[in-house]
C-alpha atoms as a PDB file:
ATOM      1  CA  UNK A   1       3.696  19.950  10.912  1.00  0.00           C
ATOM      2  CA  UNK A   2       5.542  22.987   8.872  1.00  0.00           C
ATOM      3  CA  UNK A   3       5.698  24.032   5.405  1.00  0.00           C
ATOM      4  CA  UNK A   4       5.781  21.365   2.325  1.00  0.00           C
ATOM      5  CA  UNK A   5       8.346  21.230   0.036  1.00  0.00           C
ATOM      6  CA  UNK A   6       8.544  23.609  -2.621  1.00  0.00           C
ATOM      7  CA  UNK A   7       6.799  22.351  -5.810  1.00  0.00           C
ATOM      8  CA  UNK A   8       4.039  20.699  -4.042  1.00  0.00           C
ATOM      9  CA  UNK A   9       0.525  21.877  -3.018  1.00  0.00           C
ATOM     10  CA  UNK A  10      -0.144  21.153   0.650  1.00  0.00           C
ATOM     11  CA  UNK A  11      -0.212  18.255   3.496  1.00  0.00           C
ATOM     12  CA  UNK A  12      -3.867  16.807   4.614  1.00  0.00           C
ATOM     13  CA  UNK A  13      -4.668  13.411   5.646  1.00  0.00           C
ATOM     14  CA  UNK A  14      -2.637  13.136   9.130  1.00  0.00           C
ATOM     15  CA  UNK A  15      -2.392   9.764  11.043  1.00  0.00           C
ATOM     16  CA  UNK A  16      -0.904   9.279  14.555  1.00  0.00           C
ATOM     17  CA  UNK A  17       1.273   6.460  15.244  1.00  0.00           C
ATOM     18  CA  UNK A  18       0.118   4.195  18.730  1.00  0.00           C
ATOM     19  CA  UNK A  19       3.045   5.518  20.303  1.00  0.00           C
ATOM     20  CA  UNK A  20       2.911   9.219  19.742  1.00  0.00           C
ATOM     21  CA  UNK A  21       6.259   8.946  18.120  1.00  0.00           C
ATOM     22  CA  UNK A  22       5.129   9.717  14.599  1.00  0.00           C
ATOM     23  CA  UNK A  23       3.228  11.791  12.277  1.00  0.00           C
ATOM     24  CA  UNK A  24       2.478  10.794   8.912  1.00  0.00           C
ATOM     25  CA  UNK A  25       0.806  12.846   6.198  1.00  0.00           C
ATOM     26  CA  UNK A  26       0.585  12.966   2.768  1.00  0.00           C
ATOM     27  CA  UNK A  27       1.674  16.033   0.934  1.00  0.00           C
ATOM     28  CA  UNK A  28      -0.413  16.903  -2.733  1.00  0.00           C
ATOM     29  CA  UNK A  29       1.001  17.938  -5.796  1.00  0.00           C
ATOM     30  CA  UNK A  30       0.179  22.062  -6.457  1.00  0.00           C
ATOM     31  CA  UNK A  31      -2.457  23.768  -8.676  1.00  0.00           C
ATOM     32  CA  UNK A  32      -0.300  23.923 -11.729  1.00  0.00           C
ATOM     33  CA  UNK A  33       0.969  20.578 -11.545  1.00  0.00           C
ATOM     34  CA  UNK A  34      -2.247  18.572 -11.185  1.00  0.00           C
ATOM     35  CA  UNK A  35      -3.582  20.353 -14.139  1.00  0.00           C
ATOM     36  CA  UNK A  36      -0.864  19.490 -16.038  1.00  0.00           C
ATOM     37  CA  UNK A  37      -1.230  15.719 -14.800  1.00  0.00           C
ATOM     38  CA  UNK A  38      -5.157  16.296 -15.890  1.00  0.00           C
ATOM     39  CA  UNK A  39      -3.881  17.792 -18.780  1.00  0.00           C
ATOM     40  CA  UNK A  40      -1.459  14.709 -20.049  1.00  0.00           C
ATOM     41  CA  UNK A  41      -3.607  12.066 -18.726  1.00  0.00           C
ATOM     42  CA  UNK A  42      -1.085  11.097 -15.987  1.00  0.00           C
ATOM     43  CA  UNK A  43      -1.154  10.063 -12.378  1.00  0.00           C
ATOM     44  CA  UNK A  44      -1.721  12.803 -10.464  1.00  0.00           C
ATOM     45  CA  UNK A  45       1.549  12.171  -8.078  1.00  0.00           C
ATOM     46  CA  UNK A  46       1.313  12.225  -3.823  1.00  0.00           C
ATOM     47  CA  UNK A  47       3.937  12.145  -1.711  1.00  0.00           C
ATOM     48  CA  UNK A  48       3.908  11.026   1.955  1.00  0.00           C
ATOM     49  CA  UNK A  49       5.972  12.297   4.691  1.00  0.00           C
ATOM     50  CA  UNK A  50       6.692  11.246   8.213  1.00  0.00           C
ATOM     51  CA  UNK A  51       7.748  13.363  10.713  1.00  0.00           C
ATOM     52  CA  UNK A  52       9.550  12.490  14.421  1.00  0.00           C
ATOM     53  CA  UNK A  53       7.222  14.624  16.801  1.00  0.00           C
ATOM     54  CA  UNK A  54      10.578  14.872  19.563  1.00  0.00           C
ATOM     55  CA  UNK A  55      13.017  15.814  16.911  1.00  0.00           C
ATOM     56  CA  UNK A  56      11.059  17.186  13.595  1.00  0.00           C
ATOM     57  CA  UNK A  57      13.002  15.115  11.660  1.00  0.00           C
ATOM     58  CA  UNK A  58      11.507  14.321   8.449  1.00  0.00           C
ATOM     59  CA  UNK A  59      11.412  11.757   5.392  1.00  0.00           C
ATOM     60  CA  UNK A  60       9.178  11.871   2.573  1.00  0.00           C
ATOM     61  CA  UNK A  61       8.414   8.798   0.372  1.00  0.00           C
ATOM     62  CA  UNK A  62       7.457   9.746  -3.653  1.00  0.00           C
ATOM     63  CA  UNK A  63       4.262   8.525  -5.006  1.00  0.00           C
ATOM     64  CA  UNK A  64       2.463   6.884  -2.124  1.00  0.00           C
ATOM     65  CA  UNK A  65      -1.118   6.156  -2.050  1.00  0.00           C
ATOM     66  CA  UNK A  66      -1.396   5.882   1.483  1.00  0.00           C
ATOM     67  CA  UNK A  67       0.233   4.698   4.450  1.00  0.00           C
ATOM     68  CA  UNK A  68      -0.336   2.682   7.785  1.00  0.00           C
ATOM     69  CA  UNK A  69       1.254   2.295  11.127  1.00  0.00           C
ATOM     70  CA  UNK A  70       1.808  -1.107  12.345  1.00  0.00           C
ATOM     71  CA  UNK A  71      -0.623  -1.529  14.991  1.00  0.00           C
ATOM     72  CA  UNK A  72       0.509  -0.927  18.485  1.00  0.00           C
ATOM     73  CA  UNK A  73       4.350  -1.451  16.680  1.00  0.00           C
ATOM     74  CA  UNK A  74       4.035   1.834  15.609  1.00  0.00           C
ATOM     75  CA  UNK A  75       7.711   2.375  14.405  1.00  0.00           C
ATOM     76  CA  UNK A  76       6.996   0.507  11.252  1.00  0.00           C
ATOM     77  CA  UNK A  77       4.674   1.949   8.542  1.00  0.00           C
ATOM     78  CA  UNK A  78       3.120   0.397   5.433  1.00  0.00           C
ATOM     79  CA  UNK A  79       3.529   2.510   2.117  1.00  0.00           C
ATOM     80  CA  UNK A  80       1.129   1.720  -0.871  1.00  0.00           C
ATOM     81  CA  UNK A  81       2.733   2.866  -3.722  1.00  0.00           C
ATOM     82  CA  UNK A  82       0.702   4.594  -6.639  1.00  0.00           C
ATOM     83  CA  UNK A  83       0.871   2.942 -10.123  1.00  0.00           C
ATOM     84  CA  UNK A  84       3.509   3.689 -12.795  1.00  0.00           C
ATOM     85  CA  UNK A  85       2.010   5.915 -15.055  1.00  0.00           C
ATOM     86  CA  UNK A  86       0.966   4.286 -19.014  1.00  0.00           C
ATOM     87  CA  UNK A  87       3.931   5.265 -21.559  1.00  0.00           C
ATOM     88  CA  UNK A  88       2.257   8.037 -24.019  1.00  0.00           C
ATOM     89  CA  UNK A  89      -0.549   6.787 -26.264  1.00  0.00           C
ATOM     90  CA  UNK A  90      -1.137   3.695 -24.434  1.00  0.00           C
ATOM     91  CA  UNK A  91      -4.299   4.467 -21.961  1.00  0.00           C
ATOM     92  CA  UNK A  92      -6.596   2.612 -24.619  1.00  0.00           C
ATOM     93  CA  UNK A  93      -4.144  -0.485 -23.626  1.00  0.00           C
ATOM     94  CA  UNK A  94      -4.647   0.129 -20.053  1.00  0.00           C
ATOM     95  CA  UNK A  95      -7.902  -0.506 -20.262  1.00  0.00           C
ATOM     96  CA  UNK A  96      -8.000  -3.530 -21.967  1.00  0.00           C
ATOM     97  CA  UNK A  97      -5.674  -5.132 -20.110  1.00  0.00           C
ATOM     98  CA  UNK A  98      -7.557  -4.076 -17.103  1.00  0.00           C
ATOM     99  CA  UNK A  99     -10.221  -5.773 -19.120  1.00  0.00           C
ATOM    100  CA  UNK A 100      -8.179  -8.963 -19.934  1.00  0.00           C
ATOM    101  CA  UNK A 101      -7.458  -9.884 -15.964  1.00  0.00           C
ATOM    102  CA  UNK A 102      -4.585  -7.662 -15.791  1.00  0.00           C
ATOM    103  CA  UNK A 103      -2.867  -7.330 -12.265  1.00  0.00           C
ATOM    104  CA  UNK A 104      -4.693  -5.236  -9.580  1.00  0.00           C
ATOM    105  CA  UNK A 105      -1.460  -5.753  -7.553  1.00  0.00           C
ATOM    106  CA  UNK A 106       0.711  -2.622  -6.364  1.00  0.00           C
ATOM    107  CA  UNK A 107       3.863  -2.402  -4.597  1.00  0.00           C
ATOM    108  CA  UNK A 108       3.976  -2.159  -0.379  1.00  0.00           C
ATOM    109  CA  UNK A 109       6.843  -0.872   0.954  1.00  0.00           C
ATOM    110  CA  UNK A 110       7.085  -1.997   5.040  1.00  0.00           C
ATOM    111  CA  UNK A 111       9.703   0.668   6.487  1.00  0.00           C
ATOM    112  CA  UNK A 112      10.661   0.914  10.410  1.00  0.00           C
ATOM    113  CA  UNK A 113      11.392   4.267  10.984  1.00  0.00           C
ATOM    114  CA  UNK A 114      13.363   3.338  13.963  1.00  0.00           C
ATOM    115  CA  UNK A 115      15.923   1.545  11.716  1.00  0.00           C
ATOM    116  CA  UNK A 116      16.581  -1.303   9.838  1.00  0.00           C
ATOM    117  CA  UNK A 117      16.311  -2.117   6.132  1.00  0.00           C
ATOM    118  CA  UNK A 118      12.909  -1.313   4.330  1.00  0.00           C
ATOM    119  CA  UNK A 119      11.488  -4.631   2.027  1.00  0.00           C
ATOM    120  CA  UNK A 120       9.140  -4.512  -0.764  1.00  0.00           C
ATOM    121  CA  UNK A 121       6.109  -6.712  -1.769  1.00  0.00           C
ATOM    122  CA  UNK A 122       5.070  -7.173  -5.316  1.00  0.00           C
ATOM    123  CA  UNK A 123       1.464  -7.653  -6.876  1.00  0.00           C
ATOM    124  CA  UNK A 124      -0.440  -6.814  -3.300  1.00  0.00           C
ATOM    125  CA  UNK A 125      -4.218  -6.892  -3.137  1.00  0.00           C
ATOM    126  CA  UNK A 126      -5.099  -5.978  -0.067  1.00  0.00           C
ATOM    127  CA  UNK A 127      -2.845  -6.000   3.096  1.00  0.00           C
ATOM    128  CA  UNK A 128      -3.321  -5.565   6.840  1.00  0.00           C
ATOM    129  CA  UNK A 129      -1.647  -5.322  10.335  1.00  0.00           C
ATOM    130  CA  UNK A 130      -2.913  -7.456  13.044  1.00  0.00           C
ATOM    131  CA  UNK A 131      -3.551  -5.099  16.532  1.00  0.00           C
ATOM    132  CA  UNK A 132      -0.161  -5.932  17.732  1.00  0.00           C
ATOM    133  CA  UNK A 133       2.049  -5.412  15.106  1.00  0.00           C
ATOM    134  CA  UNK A 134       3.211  -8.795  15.430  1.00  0.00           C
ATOM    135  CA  UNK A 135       1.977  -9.932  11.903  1.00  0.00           C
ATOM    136  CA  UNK A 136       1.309  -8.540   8.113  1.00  0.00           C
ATOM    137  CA  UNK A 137      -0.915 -10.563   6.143  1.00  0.00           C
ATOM    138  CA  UNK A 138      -1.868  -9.402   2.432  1.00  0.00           C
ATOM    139  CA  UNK A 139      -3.148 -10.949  -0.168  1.00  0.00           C
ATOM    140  CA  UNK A 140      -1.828 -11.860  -4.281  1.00  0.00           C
ATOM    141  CA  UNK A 141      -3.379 -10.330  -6.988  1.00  0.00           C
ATOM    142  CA  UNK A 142      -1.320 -11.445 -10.115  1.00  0.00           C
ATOM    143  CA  UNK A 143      -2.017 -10.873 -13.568  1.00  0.00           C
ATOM    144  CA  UNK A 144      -4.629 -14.163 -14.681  1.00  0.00           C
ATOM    145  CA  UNK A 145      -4.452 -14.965 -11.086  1.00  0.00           C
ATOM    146  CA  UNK A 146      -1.616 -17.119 -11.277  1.00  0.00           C
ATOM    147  CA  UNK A 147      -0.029 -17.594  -7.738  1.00  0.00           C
ATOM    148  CA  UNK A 148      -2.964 -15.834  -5.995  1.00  0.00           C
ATOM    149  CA  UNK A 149      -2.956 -16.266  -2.317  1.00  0.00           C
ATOM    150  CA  UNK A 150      -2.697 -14.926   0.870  1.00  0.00           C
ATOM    151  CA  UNK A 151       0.796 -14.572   2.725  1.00  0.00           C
ATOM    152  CA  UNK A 152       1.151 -13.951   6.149  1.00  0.00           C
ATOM    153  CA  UNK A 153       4.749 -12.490   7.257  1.00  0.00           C
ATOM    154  CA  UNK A 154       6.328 -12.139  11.481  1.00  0.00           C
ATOM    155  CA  UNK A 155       7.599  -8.959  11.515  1.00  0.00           C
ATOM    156  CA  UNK A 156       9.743  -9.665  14.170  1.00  0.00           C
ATOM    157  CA  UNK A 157      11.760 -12.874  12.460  1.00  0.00           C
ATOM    158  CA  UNK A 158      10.871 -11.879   9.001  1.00  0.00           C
ATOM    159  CA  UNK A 159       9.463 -15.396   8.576  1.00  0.00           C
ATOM    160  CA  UNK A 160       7.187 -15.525   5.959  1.00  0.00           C
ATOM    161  CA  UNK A 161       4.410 -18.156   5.451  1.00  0.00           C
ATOM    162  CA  UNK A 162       2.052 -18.988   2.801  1.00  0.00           C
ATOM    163  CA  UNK A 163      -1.357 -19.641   3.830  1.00  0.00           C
ATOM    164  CA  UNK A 164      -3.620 -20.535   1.311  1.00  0.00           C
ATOM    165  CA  UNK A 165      -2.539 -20.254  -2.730  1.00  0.00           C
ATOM    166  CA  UNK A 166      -5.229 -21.045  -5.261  1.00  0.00           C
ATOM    167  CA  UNK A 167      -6.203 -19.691  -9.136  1.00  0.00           C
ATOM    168  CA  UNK A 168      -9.013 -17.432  -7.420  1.00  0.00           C
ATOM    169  CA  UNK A 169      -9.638 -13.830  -6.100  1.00  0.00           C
ATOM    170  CA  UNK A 170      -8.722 -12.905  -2.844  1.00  0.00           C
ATOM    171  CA  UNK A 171     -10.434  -9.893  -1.454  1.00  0.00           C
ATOM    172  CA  UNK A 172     -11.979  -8.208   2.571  1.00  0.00           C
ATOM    173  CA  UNK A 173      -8.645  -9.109   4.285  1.00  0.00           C
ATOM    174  CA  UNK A 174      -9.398  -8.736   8.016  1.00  0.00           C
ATOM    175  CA  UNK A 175      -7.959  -9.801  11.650  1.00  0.00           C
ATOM    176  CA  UNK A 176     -10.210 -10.793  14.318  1.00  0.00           C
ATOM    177  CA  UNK A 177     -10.802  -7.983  17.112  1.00  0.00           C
ATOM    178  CA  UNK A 178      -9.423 -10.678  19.365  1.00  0.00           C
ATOM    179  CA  UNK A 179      -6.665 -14.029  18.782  1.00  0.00           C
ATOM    180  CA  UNK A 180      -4.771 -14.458  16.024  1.00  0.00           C
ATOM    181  CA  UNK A 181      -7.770 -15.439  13.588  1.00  0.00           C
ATOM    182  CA  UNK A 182      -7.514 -14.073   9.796  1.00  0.00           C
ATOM    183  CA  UNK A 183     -10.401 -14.221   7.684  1.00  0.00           C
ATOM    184  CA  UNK A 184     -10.535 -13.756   3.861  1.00  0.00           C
ATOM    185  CA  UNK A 185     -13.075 -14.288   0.719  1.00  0.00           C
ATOM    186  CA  UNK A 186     -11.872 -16.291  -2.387  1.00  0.00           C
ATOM    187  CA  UNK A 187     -13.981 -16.596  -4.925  1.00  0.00           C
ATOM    188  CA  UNK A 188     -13.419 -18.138  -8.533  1.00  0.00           C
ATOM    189  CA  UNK A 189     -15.382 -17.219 -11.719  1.00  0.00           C
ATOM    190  CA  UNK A 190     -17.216 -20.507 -12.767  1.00  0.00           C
ATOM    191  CA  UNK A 191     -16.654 -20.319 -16.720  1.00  0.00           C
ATOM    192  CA  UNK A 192     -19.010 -23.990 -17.098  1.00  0.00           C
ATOM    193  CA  UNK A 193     -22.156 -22.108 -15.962  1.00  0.00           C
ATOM    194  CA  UNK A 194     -21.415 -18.619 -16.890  1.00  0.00           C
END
């Protein structure tokens, strides 16, 4: 795949795209910097890049998770993006808004590598590719779970559509091996009983 970038540790975690068109991997911070991450109580920051196996041409996308290819679409790729790190002296507030029903949401940023403009989804839970390609579904996972839900988006319009919205948890996201059947588990914390 060649060398990483200077600054940065080494590549691991490759994934093929459907097509054979693409390589994605991600690309780990080096010794020195993760200790200093350890060190400051910080992120420890991953990169991802994605590489045209004709050409070698590459991109690399800062602080990515992890990514996935599209199904059999395989030009478009799904990046989720790490958290922003807690401003100095705040990790004790972290926690208790984690605590307090903060947001479990991240950022997903859907990118065809073939072309066209990249789009961004807020406060995602959980998302998924159907086998084709043809449709993204991923779930809401907002702060007091206000406007939880599950959206479902056609990559090929750009139509999005919002299947089921409800003050619960959404959570196991997953497309039937055959059809175009989505199942999902919402659950609600019942305060009256405890």
């Amino acid at each position: 795949i060649g060398e990483p970038p200077s600054g940065f540790g080494g590549a691991g975690g490759v994934a093929i795209s459907g097509n054979g068109r693409w390589a994605a991997y991600t690309i780990y911070p080096n010794a020195e910097d993760a200790k200093k991450a350890r060190k400051d109580r910080r992120t420890l920051p991953t990169k991802v890049g994605v590489i045209e196996l004709a050409t070698g041409t590459k991109r690399e996308f800062e602080r990515v998770r992890s990514v996935r290819f599209a199904g059999d679409r395989s030009d478009v790729i799904a990046l989720l993006h790490m958290p922003p790190d807690a401003p100095p002296g705040a990790a004790g507030a972290a926690g208790a808004g984690a605590a307090a029903g903060a947001s479990n949401g991240s950022l997903v940023t859907i990118v065809d590598l073939a072309g066209g403009t990249p789009f961004t989804l807020a406060g995602v839970g959980e998302f998924t590719f159907d086998a084709a390609g043809q449709f993204l579904a991923w779930t809401i996972d907002q702060r007091d779970q206000m406007g939880n839900g599950v959206q479902l988006r056609e990559m090929a319009t750009g139509v999005v559509r919002a299947l089921d919205a409800e003050k619960a948890k959404y959570s196991r996201l997953t497309w039937a091996d055959t059809g175009d059947a989505l199942a999902v588990l919402r659950t609600r914390a019942d305060s009256a009983t405890k």
